[in-house]
N, C-alpha and C. Protein backbone atom coordinates (compact mmCIF):
# COMPACT_ATOMS: atom_id res chain seq x y z
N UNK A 1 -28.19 61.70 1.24
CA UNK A 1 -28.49 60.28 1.20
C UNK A 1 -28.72 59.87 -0.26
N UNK A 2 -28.08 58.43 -0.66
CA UNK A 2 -28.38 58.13 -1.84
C UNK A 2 -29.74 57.10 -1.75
N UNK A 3 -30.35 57.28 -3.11
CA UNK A 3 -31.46 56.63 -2.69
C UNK A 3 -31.62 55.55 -3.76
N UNK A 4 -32.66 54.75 -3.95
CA UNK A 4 -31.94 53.61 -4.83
C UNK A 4 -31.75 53.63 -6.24
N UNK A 5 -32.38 54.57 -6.85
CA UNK A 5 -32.28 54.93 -7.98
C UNK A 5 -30.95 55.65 -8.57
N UNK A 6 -30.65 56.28 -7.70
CA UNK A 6 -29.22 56.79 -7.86
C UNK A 6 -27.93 56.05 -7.99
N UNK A 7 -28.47 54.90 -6.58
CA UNK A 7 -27.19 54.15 -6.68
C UNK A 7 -27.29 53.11 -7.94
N UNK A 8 -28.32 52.66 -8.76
CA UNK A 8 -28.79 51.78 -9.63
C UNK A 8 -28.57 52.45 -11.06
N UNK A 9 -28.37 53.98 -10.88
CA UNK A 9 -27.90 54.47 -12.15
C UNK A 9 -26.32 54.51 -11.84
N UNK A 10 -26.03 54.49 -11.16
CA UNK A 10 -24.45 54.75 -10.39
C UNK A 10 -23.60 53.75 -10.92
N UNK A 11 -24.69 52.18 -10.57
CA UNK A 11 -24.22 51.38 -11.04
C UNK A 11 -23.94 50.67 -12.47
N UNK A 12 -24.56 51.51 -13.04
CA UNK A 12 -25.30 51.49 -14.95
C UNK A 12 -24.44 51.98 -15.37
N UNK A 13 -23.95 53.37 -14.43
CA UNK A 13 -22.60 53.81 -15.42
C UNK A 13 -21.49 52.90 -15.34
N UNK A 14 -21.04 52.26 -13.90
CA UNK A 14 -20.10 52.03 -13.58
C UNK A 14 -19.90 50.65 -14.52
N UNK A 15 -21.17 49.92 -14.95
CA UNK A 15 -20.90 48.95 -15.80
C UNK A 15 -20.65 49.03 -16.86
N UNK A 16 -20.79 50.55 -17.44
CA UNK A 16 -21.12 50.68 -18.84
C UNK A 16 -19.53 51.14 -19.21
N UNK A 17 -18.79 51.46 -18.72
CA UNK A 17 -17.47 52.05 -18.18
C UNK A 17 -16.61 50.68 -18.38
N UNK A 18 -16.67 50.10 -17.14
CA UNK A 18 -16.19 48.62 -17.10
C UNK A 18 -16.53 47.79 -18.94
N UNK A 19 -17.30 47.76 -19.14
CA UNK A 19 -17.47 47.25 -20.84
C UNK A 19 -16.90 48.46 -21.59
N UNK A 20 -17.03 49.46 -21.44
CA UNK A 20 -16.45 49.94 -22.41
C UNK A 20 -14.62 49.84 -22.22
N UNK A 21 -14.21 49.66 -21.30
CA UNK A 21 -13.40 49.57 -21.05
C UNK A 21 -12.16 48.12 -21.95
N UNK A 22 -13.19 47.39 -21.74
CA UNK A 22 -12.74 45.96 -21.91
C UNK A 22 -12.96 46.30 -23.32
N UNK A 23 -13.74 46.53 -24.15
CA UNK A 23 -14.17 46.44 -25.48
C UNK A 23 -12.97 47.56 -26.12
N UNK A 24 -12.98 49.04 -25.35
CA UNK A 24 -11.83 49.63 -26.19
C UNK A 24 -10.43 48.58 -25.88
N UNK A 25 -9.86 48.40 -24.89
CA UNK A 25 -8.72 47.62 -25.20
C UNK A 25 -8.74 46.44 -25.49
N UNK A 26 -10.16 45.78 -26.40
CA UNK A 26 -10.07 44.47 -26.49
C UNK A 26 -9.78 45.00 -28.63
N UNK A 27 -10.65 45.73 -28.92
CA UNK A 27 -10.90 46.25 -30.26
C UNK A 27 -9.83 47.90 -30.96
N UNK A 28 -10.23 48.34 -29.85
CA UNK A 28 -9.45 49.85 -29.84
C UNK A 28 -11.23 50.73 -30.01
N UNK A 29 -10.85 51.88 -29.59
CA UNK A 29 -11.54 52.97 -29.62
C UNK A 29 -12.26 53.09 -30.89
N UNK A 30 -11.52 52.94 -31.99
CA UNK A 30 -12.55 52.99 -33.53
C UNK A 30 -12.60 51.65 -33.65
N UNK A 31 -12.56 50.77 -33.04
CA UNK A 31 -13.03 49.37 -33.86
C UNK A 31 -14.61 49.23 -32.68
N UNK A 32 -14.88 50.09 -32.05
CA UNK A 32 -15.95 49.20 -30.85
C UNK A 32 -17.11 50.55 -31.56
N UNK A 33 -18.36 49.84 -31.76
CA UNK A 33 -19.49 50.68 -31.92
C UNK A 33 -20.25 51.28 -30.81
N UNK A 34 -21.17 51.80 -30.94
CA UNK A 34 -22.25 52.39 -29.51
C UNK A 34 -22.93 51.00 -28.96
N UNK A 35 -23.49 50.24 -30.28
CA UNK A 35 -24.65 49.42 -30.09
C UNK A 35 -23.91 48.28 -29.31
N UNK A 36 -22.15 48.18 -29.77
CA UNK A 36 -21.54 46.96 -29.13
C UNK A 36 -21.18 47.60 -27.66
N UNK A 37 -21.49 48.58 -26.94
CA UNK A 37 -20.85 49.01 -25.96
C UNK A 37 -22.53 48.93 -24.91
N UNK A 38 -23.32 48.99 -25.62
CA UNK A 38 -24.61 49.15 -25.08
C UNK A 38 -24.61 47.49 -24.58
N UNK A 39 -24.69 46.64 -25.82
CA UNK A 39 -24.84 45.18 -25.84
C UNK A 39 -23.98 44.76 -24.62
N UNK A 40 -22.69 45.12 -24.57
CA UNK A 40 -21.70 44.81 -23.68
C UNK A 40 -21.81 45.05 -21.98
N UNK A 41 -22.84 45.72 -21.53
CA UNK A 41 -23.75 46.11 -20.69
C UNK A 41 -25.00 46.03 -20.39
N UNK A 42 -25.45 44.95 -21.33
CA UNK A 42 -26.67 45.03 -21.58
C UNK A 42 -27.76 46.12 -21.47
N UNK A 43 -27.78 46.76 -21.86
CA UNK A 43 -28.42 48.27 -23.00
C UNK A 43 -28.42 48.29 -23.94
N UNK A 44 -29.44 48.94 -24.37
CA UNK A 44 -29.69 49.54 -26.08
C UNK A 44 -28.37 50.11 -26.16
N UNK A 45 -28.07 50.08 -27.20
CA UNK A 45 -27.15 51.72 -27.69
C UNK A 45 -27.46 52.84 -27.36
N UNK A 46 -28.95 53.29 -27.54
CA UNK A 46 -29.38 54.48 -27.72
C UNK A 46 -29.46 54.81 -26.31
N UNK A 47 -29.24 54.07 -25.40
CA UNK A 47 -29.26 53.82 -23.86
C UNK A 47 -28.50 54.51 -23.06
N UNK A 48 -27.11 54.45 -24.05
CA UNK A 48 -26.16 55.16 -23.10
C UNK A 48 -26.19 56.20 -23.26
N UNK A 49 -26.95 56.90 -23.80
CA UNK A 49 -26.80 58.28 -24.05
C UNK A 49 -27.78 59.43 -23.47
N UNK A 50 -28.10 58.21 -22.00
CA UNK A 50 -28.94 58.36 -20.45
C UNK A 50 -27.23 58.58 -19.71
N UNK A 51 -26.42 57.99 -20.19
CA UNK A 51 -25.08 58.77 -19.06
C UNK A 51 -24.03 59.36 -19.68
N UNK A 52 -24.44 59.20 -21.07
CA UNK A 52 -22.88 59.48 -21.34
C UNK A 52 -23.85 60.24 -22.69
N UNK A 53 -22.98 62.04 -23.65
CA UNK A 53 -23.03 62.08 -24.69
C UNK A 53 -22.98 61.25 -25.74
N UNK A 54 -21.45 60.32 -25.95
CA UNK A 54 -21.51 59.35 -26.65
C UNK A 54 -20.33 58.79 -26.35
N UNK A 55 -19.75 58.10 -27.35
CA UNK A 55 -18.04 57.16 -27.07
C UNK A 55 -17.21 58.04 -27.04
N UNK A 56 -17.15 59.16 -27.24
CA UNK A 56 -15.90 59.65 -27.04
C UNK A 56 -15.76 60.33 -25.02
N UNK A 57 -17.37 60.66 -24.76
CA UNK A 57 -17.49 60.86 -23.43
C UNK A 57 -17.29 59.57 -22.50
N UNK A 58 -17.24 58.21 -22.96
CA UNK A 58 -16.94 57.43 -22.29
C UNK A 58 -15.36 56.94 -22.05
N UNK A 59 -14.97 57.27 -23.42
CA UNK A 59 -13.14 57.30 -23.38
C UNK A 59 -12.85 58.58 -22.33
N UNK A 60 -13.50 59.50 -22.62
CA UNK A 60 -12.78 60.32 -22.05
C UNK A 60 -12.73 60.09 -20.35
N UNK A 61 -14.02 59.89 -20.34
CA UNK A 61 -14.49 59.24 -18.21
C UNK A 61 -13.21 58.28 -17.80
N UNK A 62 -13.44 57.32 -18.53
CA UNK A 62 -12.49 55.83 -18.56
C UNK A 62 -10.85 56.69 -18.23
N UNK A 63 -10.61 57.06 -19.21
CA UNK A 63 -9.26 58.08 -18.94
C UNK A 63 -8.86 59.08 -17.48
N UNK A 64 -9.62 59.93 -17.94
CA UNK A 64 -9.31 60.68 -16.27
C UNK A 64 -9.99 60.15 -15.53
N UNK A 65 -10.84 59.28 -15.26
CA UNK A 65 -11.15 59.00 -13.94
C UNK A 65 -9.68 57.94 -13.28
N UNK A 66 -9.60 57.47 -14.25
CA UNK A 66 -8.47 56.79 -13.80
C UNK A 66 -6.65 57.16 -13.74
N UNK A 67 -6.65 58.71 -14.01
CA UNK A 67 -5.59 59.84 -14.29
C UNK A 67 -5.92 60.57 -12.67
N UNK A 68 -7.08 60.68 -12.66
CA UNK A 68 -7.49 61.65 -10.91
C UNK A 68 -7.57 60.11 -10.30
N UNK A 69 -7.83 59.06 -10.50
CA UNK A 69 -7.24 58.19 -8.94
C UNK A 69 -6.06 57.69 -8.42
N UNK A 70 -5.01 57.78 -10.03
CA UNK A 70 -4.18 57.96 -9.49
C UNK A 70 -3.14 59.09 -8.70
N UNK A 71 -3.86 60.25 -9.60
CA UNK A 71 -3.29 61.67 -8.77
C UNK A 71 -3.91 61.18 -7.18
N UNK A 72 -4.92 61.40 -6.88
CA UNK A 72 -5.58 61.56 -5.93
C UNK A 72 -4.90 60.42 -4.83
N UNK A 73 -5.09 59.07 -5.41
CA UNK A 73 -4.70 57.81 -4.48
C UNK A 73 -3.28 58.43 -3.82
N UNK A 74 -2.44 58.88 -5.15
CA UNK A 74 -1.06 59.10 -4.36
C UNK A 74 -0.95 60.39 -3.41
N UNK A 75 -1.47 60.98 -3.86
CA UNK A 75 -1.28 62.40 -2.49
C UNK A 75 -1.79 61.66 -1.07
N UNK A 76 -3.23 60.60 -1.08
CA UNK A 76 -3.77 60.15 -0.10
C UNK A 76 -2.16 59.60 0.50
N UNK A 77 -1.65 58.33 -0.32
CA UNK A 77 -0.64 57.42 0.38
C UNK A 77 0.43 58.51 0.60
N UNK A 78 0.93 59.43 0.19
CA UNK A 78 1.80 60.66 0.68
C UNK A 78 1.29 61.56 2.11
N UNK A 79 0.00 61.33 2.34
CA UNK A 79 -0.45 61.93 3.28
C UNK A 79 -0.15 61.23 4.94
N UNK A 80 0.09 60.17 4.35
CA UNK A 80 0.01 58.51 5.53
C UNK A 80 1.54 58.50 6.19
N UNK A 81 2.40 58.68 4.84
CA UNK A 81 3.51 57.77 5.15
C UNK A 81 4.99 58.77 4.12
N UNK A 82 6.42 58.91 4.30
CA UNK A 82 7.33 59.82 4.24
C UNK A 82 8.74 58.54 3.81
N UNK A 83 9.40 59.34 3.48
CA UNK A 83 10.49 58.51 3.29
C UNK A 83 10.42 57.34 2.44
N UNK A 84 11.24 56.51 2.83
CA UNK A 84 11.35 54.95 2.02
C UNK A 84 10.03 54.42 2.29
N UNK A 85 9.26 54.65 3.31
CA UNK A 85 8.02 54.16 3.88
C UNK A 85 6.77 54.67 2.41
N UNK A 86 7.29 56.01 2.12
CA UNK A 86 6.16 56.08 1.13
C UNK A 86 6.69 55.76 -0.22
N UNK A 87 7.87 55.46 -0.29
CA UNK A 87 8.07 55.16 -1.67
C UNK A 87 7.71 53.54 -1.75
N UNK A 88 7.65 52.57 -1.01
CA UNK A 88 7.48 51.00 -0.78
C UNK A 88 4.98 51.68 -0.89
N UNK A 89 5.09 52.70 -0.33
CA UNK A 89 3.62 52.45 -0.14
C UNK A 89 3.32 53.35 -1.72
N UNK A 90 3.62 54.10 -2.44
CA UNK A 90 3.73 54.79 -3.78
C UNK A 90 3.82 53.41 -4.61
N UNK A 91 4.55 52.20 -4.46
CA UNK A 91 4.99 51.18 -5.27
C UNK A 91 3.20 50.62 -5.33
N UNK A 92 3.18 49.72 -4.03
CA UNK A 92 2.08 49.28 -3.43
C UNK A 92 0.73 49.60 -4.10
N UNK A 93 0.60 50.65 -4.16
CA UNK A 93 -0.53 51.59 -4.60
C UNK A 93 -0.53 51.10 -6.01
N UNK A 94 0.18 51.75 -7.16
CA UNK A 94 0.30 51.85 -8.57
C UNK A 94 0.62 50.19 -8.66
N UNK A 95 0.85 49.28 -7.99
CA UNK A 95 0.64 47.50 -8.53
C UNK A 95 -0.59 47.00 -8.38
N UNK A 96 -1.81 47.66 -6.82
CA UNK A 96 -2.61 47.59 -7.06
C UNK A 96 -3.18 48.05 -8.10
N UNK A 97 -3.18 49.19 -8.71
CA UNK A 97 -3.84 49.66 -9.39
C UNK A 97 -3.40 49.09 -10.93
N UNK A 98 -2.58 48.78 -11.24
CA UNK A 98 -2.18 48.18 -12.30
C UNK A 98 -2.96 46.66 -12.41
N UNK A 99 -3.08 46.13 -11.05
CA UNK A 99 -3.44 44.64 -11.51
C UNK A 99 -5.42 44.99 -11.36
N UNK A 100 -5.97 46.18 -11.25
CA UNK A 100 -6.90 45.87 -11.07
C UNK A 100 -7.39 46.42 -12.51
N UNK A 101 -6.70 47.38 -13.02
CA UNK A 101 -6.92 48.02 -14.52
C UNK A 101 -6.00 48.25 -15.75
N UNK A 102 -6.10 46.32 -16.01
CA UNK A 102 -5.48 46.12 -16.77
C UNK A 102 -5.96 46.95 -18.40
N UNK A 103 -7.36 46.85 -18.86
CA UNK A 103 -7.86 47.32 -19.34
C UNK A 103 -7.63 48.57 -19.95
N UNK A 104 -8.00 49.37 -18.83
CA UNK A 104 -7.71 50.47 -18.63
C UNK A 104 -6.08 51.26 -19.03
N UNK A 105 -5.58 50.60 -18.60
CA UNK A 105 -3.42 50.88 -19.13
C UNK A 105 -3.47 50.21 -21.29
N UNK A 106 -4.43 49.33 -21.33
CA UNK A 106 -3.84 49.16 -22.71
C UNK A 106 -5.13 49.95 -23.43
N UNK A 107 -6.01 51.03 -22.84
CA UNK A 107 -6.20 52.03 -23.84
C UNK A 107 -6.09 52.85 -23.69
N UNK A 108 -5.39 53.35 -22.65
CA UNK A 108 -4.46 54.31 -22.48
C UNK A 108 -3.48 54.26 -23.23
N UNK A 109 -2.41 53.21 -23.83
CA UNK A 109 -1.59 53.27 -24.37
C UNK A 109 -1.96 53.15 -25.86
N UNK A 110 -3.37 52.71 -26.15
CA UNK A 110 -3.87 52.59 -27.45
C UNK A 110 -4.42 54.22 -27.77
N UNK A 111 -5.41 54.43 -26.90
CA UNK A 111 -5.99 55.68 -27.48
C UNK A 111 -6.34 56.55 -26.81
N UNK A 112 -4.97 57.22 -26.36
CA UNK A 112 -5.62 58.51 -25.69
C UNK A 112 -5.55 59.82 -26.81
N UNK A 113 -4.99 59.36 -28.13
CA UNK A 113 -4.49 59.98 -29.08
C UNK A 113 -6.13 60.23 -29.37
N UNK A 114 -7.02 59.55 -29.01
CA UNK A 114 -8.29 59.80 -29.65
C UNK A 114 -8.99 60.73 -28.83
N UNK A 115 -8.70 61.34 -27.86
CA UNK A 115 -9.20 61.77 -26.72
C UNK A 115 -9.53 63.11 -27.47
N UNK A 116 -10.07 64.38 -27.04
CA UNK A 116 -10.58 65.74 -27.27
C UNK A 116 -9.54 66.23 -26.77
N UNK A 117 -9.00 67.09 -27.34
CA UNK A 117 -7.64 67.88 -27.06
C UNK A 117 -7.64 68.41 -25.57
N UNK A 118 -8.63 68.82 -25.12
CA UNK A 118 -8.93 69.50 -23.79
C UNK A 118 -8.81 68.01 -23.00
N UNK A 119 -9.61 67.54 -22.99
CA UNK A 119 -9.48 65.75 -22.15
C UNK A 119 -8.34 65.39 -22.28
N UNK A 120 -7.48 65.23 -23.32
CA UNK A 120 -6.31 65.20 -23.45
C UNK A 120 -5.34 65.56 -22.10
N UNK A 121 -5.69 66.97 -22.68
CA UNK A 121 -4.36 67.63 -22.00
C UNK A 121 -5.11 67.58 -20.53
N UNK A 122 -5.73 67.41 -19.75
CA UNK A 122 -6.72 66.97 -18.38
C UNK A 122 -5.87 65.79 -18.00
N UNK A 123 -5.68 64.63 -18.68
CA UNK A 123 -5.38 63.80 -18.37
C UNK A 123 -3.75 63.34 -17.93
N UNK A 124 -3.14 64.19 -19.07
CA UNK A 124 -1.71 64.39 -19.30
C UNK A 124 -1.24 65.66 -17.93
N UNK A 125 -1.78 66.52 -17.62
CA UNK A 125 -1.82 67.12 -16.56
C UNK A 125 -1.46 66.60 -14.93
N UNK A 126 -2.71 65.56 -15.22
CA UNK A 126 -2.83 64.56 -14.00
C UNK A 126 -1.60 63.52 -13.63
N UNK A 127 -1.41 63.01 -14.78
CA UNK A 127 -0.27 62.15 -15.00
C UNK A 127 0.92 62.72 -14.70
N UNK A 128 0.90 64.04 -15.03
CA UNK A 128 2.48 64.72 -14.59
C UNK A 128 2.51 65.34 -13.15
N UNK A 129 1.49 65.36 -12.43
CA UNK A 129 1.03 65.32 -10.73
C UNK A 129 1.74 64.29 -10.47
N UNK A 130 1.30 63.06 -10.98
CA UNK A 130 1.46 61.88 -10.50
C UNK A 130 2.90 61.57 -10.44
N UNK A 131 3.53 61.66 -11.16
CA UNK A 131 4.76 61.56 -12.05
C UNK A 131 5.83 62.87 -10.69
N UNK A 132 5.18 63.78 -10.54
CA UNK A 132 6.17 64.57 -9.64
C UNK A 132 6.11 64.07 -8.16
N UNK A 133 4.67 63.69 -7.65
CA UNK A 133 4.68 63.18 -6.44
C UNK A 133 6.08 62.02 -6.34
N UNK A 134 6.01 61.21 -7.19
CA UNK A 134 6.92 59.74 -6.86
C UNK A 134 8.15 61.09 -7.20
N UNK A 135 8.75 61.84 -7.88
CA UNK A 135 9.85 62.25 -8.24
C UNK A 135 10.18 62.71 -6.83
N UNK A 136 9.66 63.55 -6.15
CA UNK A 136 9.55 64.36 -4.60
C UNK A 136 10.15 63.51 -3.75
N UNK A 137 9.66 61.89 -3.81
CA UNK A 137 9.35 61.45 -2.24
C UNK A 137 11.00 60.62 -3.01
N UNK A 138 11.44 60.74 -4.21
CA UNK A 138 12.85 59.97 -4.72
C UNK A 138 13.92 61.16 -4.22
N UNK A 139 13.40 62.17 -4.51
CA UNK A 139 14.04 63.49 -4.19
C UNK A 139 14.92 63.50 -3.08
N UNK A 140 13.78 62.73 -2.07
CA UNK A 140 14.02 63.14 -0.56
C UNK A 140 15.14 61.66 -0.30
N UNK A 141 14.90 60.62 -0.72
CA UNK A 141 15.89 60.08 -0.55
C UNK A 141 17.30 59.60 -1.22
N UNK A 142 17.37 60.68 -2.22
CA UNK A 142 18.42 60.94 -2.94
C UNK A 142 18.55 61.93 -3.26
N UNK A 143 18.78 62.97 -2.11
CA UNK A 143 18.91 64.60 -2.21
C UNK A 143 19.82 64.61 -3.24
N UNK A 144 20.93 64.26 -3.58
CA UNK A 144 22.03 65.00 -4.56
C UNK A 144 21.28 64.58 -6.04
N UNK A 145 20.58 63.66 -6.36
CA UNK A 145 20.40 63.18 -7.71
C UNK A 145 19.60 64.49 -8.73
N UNK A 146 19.85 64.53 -9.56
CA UNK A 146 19.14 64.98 -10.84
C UNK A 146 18.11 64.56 -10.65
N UNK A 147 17.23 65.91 -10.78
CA UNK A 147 16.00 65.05 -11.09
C UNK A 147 14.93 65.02 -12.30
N UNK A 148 15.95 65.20 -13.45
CA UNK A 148 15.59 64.25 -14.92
C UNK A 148 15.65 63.02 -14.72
N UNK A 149 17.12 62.96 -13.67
CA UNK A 149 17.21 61.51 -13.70
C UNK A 149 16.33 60.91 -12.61
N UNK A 150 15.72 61.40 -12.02
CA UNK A 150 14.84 60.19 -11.11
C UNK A 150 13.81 60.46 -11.57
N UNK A 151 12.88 61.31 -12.12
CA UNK A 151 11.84 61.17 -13.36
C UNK A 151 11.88 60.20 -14.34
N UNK A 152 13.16 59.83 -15.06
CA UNK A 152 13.02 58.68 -15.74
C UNK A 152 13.07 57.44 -15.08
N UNK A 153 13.75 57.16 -14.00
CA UNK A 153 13.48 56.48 -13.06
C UNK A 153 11.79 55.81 -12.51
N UNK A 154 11.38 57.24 -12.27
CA UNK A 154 9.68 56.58 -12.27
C UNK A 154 9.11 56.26 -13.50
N UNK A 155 9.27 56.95 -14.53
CA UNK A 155 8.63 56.68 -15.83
C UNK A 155 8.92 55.43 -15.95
N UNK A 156 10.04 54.66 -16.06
CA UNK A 156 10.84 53.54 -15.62
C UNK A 156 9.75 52.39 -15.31
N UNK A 157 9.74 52.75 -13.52
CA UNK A 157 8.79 51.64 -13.03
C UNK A 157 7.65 52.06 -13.22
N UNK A 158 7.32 52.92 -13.69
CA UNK A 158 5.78 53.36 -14.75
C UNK A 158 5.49 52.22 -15.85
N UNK A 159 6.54 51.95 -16.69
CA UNK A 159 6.19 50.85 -17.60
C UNK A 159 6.70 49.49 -17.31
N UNK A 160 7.02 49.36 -16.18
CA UNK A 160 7.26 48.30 -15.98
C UNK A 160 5.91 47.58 -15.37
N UNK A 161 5.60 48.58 -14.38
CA UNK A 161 4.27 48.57 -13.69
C UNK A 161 3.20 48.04 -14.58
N UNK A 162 2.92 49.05 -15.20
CA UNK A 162 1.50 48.65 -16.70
C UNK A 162 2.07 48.11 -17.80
N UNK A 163 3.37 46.78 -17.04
CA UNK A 163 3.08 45.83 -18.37
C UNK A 163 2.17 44.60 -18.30
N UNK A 164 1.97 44.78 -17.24
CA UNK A 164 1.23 43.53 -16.22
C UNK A 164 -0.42 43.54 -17.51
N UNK A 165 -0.54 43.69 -17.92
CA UNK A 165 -1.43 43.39 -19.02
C UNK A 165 -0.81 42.40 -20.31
N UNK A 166 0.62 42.55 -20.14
CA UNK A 166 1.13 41.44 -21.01
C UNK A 166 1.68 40.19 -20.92
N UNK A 167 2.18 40.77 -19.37
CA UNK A 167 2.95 39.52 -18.92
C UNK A 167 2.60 39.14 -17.02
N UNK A 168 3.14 38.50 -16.59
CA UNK A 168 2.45 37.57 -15.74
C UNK A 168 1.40 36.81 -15.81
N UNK A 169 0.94 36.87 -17.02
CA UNK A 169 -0.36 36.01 -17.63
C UNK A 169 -0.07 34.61 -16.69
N UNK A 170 0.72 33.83 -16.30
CA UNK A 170 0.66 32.43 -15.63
C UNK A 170 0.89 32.60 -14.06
N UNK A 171 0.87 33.99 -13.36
CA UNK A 171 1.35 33.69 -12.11
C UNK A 171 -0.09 34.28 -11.78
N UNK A 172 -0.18 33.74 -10.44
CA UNK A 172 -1.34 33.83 -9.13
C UNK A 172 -1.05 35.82 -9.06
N UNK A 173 -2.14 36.21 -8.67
CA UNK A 173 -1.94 37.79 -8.17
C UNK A 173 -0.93 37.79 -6.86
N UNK A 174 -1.20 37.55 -6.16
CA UNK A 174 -0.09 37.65 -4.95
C UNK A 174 1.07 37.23 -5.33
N UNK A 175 1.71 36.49 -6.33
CA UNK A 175 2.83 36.23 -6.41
C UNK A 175 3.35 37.26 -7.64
N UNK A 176 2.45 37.59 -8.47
CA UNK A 176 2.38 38.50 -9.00
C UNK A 176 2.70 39.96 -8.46
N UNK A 177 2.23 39.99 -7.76
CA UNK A 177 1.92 41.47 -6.83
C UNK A 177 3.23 41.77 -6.36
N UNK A 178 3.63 40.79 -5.44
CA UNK A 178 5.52 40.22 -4.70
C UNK A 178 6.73 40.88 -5.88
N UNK A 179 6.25 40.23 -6.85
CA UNK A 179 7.49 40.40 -8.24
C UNK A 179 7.50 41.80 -8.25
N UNK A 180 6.03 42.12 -8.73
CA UNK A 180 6.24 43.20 -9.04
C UNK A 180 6.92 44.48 -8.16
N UNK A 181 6.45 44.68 -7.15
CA UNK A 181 7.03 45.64 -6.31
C UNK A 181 8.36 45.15 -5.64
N UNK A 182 8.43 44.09 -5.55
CA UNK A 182 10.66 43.84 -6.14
C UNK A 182 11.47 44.11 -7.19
N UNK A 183 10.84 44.45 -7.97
CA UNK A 183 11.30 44.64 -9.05
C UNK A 183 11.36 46.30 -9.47
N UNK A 184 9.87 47.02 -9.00
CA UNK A 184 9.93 48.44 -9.06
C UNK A 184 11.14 48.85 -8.03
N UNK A 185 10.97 48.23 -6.61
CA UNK A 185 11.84 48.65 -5.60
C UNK A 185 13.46 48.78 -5.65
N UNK A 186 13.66 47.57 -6.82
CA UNK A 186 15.05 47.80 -7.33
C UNK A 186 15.16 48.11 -7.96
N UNK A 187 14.98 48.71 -8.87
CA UNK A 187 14.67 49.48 -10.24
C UNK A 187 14.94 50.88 -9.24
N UNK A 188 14.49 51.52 -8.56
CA UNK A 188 14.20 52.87 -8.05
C UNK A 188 15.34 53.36 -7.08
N UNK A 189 16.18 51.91 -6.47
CA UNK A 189 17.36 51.94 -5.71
C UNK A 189 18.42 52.43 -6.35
């Protein structure tokens, strides 16, 4: 049982995460301080270092936690559903997750170079899980294809996916959401 203290630190991290989040891809990883990541959560600086070692333990959380949900999310939606059924629910998945961590995709693409070589390669690990699951379930419905070539294929609607931090800036999420997985879906055909 959680009790309230737990869930109230649970939630301390989860905010402190969420700001740090926004602040590395608003600044980058060396432009954001402790004290502005504390402030950004309202905490001391010296505060966070009740959950976290320091900024580089928070890049690193921010990173794989969001490297293992997507490993993890997709084996779940692979567990559900086969065929074209899981490649439409593989799409589904990674647009949610794209429109909910926008953040998150532009410091990934800013600074994972800053990451600890071990976190690093943790993360890059995960990503290439991820990266074989969608290759598998392309596999199956294009037994004869190469599969360099349907790896680049996902890598493909990989960046097409996490551009959604740059563009759709004027459309509603649901209409947003629509584009997008029409667009992965033909892309992958």
């Amino acid at each position: 049982m959680t009790t309230a203290r737990g869930r109230a630190k649970a939630s301390r991290r989860e905010a402190l995460l969420t700001a740090a989040a926004r602040l590395f891809a608003e600044r980058g990883y060396p432009g954001t301080s402790i004290e502005e990541l504390g402030a950004a959560a309202g905490v001391s600086g010296p505060a966070l270092y009740k959950h976290f070692s320091g900024k580089q333990a928070m890049l690193a959380a921010i990173l794989l936690e969001a490297s293992e949900g997507l490993h993890s999310g997709g084996r779940d939606v692979l567990s559900r559903a086969t065929g074209a059924d899981a490649l439409r629910a593989l799409v589904a998945f990674h647009v949610e997750f794209a429109l909910d961590n926008a953040d998150v995709i532009r410091v990934q693409d800013r600074d994972l170079g800053q990451l600890a070589e071990d976190d690093r390669h943790t993360v890059r690990t995960l990503q290439r899980l991820y990266v074989e699951a969608w290759v598998e379930v392309l596999a199956g419905l294009n037994p004869d294809a190469d599969r360099a070539v349907l790896r680049t294929r996902a890598h493909a609607v990989f960046g097409l996916l996490n551009s959604t931090p740059h563009s759709g800036l004027d459309l509603d999420r649901a209409t947003l959401r629509r584009e997008l997985e029409r667009m992965a879906l033909a892309a992958l055909a």
